[in-house]
PDB file of N, CA and C in Angstrom:
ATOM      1  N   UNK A   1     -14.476 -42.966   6.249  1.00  0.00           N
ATOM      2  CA  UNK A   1     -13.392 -42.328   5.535  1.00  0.00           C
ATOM      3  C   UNK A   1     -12.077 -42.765   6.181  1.00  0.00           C
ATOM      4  N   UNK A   2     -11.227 -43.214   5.450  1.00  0.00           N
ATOM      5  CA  UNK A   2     -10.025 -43.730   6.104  1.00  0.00           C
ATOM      6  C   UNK A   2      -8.925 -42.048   6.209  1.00  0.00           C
ATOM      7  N   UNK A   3      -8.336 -42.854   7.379  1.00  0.00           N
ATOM      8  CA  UNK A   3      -7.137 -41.807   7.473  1.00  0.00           C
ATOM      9  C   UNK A   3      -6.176 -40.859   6.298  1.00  0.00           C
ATOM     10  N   UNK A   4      -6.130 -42.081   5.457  1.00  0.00           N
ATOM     11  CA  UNK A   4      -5.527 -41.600   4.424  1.00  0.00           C
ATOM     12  C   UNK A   4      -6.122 -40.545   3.273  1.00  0.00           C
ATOM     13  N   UNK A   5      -7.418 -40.831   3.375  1.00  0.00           N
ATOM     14  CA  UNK A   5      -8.361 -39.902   2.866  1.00  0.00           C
ATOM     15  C   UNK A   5      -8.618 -38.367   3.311  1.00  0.00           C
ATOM     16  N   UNK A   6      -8.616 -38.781   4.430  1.00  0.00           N
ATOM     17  CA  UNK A   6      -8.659 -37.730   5.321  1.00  0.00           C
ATOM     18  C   UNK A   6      -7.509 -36.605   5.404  1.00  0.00           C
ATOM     19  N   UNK A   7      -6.719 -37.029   5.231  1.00  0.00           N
ATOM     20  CA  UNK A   7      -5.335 -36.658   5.089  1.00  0.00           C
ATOM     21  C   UNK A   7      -4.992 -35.834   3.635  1.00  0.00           C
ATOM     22  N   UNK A   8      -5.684 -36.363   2.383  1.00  0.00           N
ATOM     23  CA  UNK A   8      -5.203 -35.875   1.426  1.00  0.00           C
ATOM     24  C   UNK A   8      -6.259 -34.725   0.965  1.00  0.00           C
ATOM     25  N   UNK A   9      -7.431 -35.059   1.399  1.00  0.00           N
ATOM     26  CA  UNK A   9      -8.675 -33.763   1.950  1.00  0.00           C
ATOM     27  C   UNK A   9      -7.794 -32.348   2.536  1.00  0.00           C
ATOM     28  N   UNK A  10      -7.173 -32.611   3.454  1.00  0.00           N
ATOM     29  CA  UNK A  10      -6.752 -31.871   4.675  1.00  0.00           C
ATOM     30  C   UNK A  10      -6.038 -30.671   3.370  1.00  0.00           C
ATOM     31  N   UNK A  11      -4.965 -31.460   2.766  1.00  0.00           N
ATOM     32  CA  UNK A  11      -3.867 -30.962   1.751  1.00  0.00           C
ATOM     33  C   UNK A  11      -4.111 -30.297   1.128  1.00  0.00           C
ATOM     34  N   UNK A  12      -5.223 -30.890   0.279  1.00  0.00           N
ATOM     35  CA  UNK A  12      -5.957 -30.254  -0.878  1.00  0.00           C
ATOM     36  C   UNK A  12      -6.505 -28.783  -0.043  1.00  0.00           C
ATOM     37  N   UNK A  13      -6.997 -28.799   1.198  1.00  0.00           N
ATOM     38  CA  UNK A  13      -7.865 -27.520   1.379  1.00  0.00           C
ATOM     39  C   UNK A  13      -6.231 -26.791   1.509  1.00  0.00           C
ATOM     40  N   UNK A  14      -5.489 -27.145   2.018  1.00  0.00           N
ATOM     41  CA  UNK A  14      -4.302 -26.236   2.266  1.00  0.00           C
ATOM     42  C   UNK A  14      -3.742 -25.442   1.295  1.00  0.00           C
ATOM     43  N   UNK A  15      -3.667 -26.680   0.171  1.00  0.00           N
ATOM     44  CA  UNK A  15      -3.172 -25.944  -1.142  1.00  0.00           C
ATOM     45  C   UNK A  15      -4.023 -24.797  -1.424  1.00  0.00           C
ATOM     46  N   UNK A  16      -4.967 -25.374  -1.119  1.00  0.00           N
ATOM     47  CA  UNK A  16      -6.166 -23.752  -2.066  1.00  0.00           C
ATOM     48  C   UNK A  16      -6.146 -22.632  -1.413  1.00  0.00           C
ATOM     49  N   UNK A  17      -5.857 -22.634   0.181  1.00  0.00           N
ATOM     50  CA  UNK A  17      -6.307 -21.466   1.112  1.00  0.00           C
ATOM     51  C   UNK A  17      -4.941 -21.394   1.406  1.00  0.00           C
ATOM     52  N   UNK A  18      -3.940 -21.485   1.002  1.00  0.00           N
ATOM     53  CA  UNK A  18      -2.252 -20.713   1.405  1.00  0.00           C
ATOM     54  C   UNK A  18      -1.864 -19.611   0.452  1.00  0.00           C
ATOM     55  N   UNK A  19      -2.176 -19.498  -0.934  1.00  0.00           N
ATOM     56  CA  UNK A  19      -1.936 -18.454  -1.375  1.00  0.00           C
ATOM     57  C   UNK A  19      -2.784 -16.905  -0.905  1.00  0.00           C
ATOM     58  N   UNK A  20      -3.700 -17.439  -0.552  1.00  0.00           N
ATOM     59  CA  UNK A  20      -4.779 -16.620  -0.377  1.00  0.00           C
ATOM     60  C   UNK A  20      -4.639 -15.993   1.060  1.00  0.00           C
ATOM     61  N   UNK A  21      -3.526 -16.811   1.875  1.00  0.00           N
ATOM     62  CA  UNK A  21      -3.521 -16.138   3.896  1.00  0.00           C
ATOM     63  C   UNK A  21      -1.940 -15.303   3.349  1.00  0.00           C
ATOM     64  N   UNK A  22      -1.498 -15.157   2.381  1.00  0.00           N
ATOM     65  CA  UNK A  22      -0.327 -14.218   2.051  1.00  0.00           C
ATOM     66  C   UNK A  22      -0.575 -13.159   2.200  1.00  0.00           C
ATOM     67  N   UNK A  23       0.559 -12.181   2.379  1.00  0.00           N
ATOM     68  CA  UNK A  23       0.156 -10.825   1.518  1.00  0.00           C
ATOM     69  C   UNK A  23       0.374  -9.844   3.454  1.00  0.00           C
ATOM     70  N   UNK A  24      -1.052 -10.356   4.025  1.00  0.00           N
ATOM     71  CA  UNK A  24      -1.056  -9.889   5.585  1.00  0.00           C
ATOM     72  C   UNK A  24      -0.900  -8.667   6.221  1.00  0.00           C
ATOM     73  N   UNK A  25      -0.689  -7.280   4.836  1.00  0.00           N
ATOM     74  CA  UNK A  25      -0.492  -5.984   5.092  1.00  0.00           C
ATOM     75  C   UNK A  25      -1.750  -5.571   4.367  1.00  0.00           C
ATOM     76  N   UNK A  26      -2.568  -4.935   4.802  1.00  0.00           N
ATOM     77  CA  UNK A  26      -3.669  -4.364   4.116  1.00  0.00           C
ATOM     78  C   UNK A  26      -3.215  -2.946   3.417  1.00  0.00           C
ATOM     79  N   UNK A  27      -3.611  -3.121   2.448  1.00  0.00           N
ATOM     80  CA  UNK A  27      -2.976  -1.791   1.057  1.00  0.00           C
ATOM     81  C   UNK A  27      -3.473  -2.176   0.144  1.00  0.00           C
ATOM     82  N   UNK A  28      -4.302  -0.701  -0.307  1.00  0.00           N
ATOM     83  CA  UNK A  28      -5.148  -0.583  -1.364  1.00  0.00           C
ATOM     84  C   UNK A  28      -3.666   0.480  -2.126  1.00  0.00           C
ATOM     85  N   UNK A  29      -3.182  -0.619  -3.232  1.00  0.00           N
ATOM     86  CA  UNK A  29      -2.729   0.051  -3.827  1.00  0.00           C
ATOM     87  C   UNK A  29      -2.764   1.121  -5.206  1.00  0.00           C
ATOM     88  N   UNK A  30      -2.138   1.689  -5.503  1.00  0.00           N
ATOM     89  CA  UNK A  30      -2.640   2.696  -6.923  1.00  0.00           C
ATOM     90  C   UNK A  30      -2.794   2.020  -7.818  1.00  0.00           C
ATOM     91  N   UNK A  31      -3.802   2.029  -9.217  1.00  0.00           N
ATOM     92  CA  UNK A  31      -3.771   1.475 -10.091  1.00  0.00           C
ATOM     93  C   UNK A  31      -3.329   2.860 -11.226  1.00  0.00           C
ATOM     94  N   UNK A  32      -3.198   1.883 -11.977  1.00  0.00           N
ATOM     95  CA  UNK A  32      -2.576   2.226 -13.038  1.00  0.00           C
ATOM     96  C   UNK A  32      -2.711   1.871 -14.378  1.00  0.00           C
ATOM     97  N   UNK A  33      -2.865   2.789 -16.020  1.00  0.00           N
ATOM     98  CA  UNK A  33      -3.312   2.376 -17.006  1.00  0.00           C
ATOM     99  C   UNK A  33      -1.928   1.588 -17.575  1.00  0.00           C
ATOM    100  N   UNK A  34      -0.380   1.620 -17.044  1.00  0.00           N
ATOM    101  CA  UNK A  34       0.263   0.820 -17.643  1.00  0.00           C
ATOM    102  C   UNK A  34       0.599  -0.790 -17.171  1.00  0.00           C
ATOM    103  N   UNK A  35       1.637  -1.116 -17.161  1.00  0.00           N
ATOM    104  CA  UNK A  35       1.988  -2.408 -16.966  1.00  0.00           C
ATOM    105  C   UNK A  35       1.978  -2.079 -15.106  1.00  0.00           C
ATOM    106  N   UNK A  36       1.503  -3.470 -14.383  1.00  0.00           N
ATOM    107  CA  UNK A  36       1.177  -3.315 -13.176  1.00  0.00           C
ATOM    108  C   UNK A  36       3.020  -3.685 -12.493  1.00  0.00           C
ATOM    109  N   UNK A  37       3.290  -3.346 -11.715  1.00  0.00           N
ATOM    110  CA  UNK A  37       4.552  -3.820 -11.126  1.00  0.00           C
ATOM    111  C   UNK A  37       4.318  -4.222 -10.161  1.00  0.00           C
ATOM    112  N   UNK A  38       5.029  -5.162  -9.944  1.00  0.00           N
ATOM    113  CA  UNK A  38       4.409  -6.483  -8.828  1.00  0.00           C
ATOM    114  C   UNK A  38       5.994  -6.650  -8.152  1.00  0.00           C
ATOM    115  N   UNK A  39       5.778  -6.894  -6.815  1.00  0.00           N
ATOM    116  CA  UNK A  39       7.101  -6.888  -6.296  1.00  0.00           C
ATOM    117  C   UNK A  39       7.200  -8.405  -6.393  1.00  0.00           C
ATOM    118  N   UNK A  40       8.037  -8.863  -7.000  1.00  0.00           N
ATOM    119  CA  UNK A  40       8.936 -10.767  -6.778  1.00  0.00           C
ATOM    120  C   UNK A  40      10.049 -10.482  -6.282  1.00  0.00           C
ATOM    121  N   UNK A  41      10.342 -11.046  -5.763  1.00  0.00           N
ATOM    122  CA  UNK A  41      11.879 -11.493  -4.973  1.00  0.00           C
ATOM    123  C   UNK A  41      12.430  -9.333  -4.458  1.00  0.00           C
ATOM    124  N   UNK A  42      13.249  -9.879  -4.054  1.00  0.00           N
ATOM    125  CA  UNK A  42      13.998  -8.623  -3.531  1.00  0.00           C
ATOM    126  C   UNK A  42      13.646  -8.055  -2.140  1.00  0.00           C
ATOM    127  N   UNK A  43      13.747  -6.952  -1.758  1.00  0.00           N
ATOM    128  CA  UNK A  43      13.226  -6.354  -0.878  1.00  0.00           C
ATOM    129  C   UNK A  43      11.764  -5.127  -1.151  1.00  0.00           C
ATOM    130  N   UNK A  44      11.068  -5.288   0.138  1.00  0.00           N
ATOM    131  CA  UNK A  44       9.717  -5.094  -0.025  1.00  0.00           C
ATOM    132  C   UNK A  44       9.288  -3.621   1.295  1.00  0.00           C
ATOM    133  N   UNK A  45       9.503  -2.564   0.608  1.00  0.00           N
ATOM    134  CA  UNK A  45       8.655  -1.732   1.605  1.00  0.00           C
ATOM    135  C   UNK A  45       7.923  -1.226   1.405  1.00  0.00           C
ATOM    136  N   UNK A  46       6.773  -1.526   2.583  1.00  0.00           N
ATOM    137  CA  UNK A  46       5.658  -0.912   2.594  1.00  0.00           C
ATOM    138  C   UNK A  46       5.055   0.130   3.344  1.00  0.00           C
ATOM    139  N   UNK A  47       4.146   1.040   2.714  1.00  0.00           N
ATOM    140  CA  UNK A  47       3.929   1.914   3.357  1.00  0.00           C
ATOM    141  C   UNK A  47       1.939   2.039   3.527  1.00  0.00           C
ATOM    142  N   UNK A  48       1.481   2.103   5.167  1.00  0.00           N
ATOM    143  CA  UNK A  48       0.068   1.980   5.192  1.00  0.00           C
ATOM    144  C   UNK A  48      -0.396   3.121   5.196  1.00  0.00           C
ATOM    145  N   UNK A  49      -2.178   3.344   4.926  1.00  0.00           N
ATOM    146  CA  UNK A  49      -2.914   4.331   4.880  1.00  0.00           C
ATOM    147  C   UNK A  49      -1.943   5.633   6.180  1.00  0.00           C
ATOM    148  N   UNK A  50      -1.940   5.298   7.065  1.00  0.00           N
ATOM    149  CA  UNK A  50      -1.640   5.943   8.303  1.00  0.00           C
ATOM    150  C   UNK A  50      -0.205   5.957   8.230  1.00  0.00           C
ATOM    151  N   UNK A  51       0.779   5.868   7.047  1.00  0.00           N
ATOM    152  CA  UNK A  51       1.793   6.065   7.656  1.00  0.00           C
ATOM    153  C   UNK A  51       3.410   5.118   7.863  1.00  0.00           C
ATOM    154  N   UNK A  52       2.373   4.382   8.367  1.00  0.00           N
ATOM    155  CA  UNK A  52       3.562   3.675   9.186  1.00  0.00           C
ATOM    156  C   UNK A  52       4.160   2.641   7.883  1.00  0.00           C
ATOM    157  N   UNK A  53       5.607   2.554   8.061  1.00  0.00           N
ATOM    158  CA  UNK A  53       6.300   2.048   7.402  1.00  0.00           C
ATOM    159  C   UNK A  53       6.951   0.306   7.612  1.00  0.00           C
ATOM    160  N   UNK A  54       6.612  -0.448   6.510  1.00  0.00           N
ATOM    161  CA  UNK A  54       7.156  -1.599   6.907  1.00  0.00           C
ATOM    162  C   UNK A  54       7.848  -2.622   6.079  1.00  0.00           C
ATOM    163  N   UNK A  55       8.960  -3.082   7.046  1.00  0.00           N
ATOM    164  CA  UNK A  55      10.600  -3.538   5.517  1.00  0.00           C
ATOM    165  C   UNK A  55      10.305  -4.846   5.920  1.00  0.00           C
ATOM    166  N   UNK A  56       9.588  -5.628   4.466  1.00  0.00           N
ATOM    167  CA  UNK A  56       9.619  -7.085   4.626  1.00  0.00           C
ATOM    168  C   UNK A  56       8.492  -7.234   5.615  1.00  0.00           C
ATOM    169  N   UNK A  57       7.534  -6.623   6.061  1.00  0.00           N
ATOM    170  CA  UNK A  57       6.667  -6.539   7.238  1.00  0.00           C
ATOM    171  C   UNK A  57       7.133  -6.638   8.464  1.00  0.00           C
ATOM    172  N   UNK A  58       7.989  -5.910   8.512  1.00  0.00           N
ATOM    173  CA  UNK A  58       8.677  -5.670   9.937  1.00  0.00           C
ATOM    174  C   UNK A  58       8.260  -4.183  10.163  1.00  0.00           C
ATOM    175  N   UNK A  59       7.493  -3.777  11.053  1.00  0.00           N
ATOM    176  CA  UNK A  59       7.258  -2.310  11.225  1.00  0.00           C
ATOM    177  C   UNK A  59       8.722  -1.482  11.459  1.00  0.00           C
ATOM    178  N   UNK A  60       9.048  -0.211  11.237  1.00  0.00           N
ATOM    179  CA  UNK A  60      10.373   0.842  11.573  1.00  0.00           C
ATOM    180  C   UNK A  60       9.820   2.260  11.587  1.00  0.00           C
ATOM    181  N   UNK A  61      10.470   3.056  12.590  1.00  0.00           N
ATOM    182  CA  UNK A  61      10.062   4.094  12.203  1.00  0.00           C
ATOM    183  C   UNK A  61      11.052   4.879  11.659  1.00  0.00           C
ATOM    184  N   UNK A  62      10.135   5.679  10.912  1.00  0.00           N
ATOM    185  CA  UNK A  62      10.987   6.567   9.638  1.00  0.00           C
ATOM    186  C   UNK A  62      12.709   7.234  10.070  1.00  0.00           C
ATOM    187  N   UNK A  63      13.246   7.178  11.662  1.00  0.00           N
ATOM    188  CA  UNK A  63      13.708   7.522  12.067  1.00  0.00           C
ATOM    189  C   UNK A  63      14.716   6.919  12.170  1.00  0.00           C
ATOM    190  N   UNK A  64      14.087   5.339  12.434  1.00  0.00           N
ATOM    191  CA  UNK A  64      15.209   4.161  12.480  1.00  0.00           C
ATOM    192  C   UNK A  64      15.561   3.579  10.717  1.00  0.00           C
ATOM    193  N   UNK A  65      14.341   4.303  10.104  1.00  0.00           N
ATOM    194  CA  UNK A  65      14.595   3.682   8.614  1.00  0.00           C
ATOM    195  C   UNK A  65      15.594   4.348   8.099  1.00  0.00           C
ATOM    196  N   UNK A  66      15.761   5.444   8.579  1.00  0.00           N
ATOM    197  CA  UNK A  66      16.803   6.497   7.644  1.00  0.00           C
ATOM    198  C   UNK A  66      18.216   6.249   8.109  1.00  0.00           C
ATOM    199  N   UNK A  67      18.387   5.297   9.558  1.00  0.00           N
ATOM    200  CA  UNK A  67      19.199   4.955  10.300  1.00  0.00           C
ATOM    201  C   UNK A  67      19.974   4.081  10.215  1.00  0.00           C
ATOM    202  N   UNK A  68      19.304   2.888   9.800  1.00  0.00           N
ATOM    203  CA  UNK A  68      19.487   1.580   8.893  1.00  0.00           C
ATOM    204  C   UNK A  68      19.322   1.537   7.787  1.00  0.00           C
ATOM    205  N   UNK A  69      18.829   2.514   7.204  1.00  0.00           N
ATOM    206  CA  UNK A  69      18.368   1.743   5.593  1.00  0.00           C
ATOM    207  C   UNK A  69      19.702   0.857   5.131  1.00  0.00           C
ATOM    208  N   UNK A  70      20.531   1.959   4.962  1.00  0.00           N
ATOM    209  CA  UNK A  70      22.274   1.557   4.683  1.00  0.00           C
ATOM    210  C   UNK A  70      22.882  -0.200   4.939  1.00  0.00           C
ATOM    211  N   UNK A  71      21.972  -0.375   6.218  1.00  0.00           N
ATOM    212  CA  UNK A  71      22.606  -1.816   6.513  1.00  0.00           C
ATOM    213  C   UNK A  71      22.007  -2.537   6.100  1.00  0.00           C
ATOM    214  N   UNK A  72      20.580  -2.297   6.431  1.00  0.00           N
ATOM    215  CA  UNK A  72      19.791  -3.410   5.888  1.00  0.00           C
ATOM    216  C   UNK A  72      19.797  -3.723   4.475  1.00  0.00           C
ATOM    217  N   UNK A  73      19.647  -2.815   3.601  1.00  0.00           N
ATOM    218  CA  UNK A  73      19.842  -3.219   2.039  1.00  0.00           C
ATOM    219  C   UNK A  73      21.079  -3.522   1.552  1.00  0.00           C
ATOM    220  N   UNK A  74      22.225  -3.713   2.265  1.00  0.00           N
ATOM    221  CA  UNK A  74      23.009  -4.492   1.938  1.00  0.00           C
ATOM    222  C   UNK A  74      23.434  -5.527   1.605  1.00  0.00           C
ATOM    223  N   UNK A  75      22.285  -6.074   2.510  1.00  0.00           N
ATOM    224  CA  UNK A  75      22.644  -7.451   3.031  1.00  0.00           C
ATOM    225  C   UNK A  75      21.070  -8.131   1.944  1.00  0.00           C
ATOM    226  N   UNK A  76      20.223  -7.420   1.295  1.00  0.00           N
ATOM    227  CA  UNK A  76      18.879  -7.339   1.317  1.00  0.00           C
ATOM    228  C   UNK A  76      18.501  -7.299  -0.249  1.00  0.00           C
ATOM    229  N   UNK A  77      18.872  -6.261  -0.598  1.00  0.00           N
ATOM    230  CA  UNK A  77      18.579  -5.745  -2.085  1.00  0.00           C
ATOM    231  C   UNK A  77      19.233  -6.438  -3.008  1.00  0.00           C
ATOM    232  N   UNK A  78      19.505  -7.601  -3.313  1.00  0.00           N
ATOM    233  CA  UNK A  78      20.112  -7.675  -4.600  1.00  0.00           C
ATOM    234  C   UNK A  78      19.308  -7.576  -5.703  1.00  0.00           C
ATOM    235  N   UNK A  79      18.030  -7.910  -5.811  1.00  0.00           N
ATOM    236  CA  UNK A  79      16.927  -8.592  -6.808  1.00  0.00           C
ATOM    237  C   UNK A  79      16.423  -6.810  -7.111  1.00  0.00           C
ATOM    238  N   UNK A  80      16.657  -6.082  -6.231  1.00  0.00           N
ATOM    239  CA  UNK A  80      16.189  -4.565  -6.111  1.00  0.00           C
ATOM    240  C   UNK A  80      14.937  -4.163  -5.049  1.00  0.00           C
ATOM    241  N   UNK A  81      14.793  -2.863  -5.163  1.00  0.00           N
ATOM    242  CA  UNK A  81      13.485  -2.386  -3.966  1.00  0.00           C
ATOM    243  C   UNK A  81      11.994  -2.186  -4.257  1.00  0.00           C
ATOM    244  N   UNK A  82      11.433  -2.601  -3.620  1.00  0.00           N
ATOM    245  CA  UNK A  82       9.977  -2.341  -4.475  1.00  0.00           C
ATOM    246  C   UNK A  82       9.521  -1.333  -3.072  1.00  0.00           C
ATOM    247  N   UNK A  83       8.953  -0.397  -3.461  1.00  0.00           N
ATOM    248  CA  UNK A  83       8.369   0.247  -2.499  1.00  0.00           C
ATOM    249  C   UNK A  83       6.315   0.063  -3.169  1.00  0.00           C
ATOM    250  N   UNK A  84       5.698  -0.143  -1.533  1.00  0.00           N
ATOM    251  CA  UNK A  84       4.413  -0.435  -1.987  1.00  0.00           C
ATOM    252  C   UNK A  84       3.550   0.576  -0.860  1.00  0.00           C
ATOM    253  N   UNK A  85       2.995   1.430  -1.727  1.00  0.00           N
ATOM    254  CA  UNK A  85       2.585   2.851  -0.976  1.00  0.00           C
ATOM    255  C   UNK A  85       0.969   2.527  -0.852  1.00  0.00           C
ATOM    256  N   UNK A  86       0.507   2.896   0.120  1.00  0.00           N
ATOM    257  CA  UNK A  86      -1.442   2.872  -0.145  1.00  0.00           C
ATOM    258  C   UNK A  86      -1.563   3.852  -1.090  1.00  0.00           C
ATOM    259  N   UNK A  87      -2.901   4.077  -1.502  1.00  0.00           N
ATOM    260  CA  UNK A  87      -3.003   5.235  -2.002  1.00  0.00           C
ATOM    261  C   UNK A  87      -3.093   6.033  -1.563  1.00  0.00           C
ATOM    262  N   UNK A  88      -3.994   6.180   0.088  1.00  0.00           N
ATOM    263  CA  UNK A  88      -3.606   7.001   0.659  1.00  0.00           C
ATOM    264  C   UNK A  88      -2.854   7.345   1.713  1.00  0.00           C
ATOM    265  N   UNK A  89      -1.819   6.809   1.650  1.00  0.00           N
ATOM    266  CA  UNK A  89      -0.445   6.878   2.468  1.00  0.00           C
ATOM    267  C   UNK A  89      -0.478   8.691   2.206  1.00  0.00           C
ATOM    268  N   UNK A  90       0.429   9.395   3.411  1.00  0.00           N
ATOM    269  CA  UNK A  90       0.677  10.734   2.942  1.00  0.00           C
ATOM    270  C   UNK A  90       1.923  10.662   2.230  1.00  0.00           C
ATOM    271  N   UNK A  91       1.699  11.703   1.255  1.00  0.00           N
ATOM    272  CA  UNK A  91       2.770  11.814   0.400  1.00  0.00           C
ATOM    273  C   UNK A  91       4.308  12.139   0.327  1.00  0.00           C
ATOM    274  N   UNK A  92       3.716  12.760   1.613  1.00  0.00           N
ATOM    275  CA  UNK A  92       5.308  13.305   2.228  1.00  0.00           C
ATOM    276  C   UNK A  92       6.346  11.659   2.965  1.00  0.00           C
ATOM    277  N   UNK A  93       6.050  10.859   3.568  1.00  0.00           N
ATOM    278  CA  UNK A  93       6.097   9.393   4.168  1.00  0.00           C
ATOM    279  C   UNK A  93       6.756   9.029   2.802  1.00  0.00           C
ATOM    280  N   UNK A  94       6.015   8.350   1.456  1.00  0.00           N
ATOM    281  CA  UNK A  94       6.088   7.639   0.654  1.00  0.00           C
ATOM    282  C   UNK A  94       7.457   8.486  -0.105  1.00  0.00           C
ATOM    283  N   UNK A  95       7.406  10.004  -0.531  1.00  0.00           N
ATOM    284  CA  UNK A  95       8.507  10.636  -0.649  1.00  0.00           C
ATOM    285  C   UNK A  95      10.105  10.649  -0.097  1.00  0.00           C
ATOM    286  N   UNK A  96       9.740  10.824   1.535  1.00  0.00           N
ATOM    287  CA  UNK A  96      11.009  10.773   2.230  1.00  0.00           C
ATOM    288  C   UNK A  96      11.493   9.467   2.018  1.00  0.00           C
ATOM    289  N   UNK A  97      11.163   8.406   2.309  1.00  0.00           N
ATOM    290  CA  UNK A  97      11.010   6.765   1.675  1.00  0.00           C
ATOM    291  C   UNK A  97      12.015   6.755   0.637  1.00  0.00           C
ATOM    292  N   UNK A  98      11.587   7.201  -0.366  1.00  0.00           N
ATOM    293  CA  UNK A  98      12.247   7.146  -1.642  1.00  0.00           C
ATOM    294  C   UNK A  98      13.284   7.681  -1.799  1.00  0.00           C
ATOM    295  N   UNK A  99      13.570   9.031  -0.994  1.00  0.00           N
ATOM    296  CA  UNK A  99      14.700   9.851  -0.968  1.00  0.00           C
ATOM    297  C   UNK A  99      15.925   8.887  -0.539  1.00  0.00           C
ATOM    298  N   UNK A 100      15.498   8.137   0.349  1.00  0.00           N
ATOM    299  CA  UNK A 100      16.084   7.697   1.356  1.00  0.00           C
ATOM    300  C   UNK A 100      16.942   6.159   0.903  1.00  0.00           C
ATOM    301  N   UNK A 101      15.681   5.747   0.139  1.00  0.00           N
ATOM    302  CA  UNK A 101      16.156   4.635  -1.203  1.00  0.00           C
ATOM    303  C   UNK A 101      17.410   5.280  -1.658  1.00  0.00           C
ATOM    304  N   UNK A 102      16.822   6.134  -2.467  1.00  0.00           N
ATOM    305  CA  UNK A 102      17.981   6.486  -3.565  1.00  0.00           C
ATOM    306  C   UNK A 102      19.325   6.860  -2.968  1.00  0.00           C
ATOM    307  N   UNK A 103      19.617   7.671  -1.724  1.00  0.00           N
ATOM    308  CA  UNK A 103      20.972   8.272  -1.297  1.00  0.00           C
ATOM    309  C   UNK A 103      21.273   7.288  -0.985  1.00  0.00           C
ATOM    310  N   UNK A 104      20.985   5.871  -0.640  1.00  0.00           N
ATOM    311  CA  UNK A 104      21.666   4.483   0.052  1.00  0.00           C
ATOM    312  C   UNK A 104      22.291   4.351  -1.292  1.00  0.00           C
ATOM    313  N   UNK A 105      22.027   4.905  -2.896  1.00  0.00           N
ATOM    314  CA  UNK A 105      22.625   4.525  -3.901  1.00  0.00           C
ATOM    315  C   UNK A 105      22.097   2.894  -4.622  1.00  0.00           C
ATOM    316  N   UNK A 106      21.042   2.619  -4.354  1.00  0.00           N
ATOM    317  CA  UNK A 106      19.765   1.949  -4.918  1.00  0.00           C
ATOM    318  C   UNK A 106      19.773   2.366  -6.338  1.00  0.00           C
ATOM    319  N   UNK A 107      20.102   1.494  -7.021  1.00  0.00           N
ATOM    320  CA  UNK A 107      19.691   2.221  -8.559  1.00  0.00           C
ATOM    321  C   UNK A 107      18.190   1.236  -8.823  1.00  0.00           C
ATOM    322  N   UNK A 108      18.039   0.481  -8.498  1.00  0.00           N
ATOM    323  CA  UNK A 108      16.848  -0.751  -9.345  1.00  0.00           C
ATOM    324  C   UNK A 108      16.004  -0.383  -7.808  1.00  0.00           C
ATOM    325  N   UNK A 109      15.316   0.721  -8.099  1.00  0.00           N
ATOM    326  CA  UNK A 109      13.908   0.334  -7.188  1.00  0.00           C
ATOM    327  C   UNK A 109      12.647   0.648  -8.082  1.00  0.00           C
ATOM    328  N   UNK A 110      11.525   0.140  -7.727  1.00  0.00           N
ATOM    329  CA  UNK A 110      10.424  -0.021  -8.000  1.00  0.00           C
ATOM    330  C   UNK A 110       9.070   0.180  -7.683  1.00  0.00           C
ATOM    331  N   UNK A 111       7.817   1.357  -8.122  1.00  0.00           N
ATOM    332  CA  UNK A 111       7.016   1.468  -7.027  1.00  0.00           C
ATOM    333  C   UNK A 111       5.694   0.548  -7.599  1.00  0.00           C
ATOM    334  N   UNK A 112       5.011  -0.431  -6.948  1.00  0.00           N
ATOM    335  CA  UNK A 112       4.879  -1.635  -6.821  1.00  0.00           C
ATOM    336  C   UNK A 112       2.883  -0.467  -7.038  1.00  0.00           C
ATOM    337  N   UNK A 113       2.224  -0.972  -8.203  1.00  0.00           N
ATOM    338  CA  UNK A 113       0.631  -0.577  -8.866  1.00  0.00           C
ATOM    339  C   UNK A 113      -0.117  -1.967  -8.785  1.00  0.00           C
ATOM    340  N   UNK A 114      -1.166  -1.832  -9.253  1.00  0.00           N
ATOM    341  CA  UNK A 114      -2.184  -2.542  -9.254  1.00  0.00           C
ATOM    342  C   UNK A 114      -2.926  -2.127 -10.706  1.00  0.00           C
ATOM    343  N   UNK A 115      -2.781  -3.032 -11.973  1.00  0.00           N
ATOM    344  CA  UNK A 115      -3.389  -2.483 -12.797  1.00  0.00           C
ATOM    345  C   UNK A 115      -5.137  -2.364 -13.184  1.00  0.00           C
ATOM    346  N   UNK A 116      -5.594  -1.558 -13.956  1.00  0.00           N
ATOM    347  CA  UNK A 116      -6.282  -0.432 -13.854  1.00  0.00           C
ATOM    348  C   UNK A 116      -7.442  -1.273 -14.770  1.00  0.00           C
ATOM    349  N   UNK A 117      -8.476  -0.768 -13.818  1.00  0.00           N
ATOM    350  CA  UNK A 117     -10.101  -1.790 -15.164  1.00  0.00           C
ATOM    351  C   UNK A 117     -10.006  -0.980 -15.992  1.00  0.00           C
ATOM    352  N   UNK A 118      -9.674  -0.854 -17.205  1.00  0.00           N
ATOM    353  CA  UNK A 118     -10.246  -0.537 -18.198  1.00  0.00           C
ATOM    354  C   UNK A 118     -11.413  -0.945 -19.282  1.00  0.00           C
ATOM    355  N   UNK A 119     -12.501  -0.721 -19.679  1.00  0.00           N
ATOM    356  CA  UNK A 119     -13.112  -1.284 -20.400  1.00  0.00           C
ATOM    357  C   UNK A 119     -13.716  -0.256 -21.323  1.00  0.00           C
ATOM    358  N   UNK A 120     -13.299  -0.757 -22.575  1.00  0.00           N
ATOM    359  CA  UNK A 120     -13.528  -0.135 -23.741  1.00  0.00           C
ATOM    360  C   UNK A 120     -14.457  -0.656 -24.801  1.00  0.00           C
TER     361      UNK A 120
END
């Protein structure tokens, strides 16, 4: 097998297995019987089973989030916010979150589903 072969082997596996090493936050998110909302572009927070909160996958705690939110989405939000909750994130976390969205004066946020098997 020449180098060059070898080489375009290499690529090909890359192409196939790079969409697939994305993502890197484990969250089982809610599904849903309507249209699924998928976060593209903008800013991305997430929230895990346990809690913990993370902007763009940068971990914060809720303490420093309420601290910064203000700066960071300044500079951050144009495209808008997607917030992406587990399902079982506690509710109170995913709530304060949102509160916290909105008083920064966020009008375009988004809470980011997984749509729903239906079969009829």
């Amino acid at each position: 097998m020449s180098l060059v072969d070898l080489m375009m082997l290499l690529m090909v596996i890359f192409m196939i297995t790079a969409p697939i090493m994305q993502g890197g936050i484990d969250l089982s998110l809610p599904k849903t019987e309507g249209l699924a909302v998928d976060s593209k572009g903008g800013m991305t927070i997430s929230i895990t089973r346990d809690g913990t909160i993370l902007v763009d996958s940068d971990p914060i705690s809720l303490g420093d989030f309420r601290a910064s939110f203000r700066a960071i989405v300044s500079r951050k939000a144009d495209q808008g916010v997607y917030i992406r909750g587990d399902r079982n994130a506690p509710y109170g976390v995913i709530a304060q979150v949102l509160d916290i969205v909105k008083n920064a004066g966020v009008t375009n946020v988004a809470l980011v589903t997984e749509p729903e098997d239906i079969s009829r």
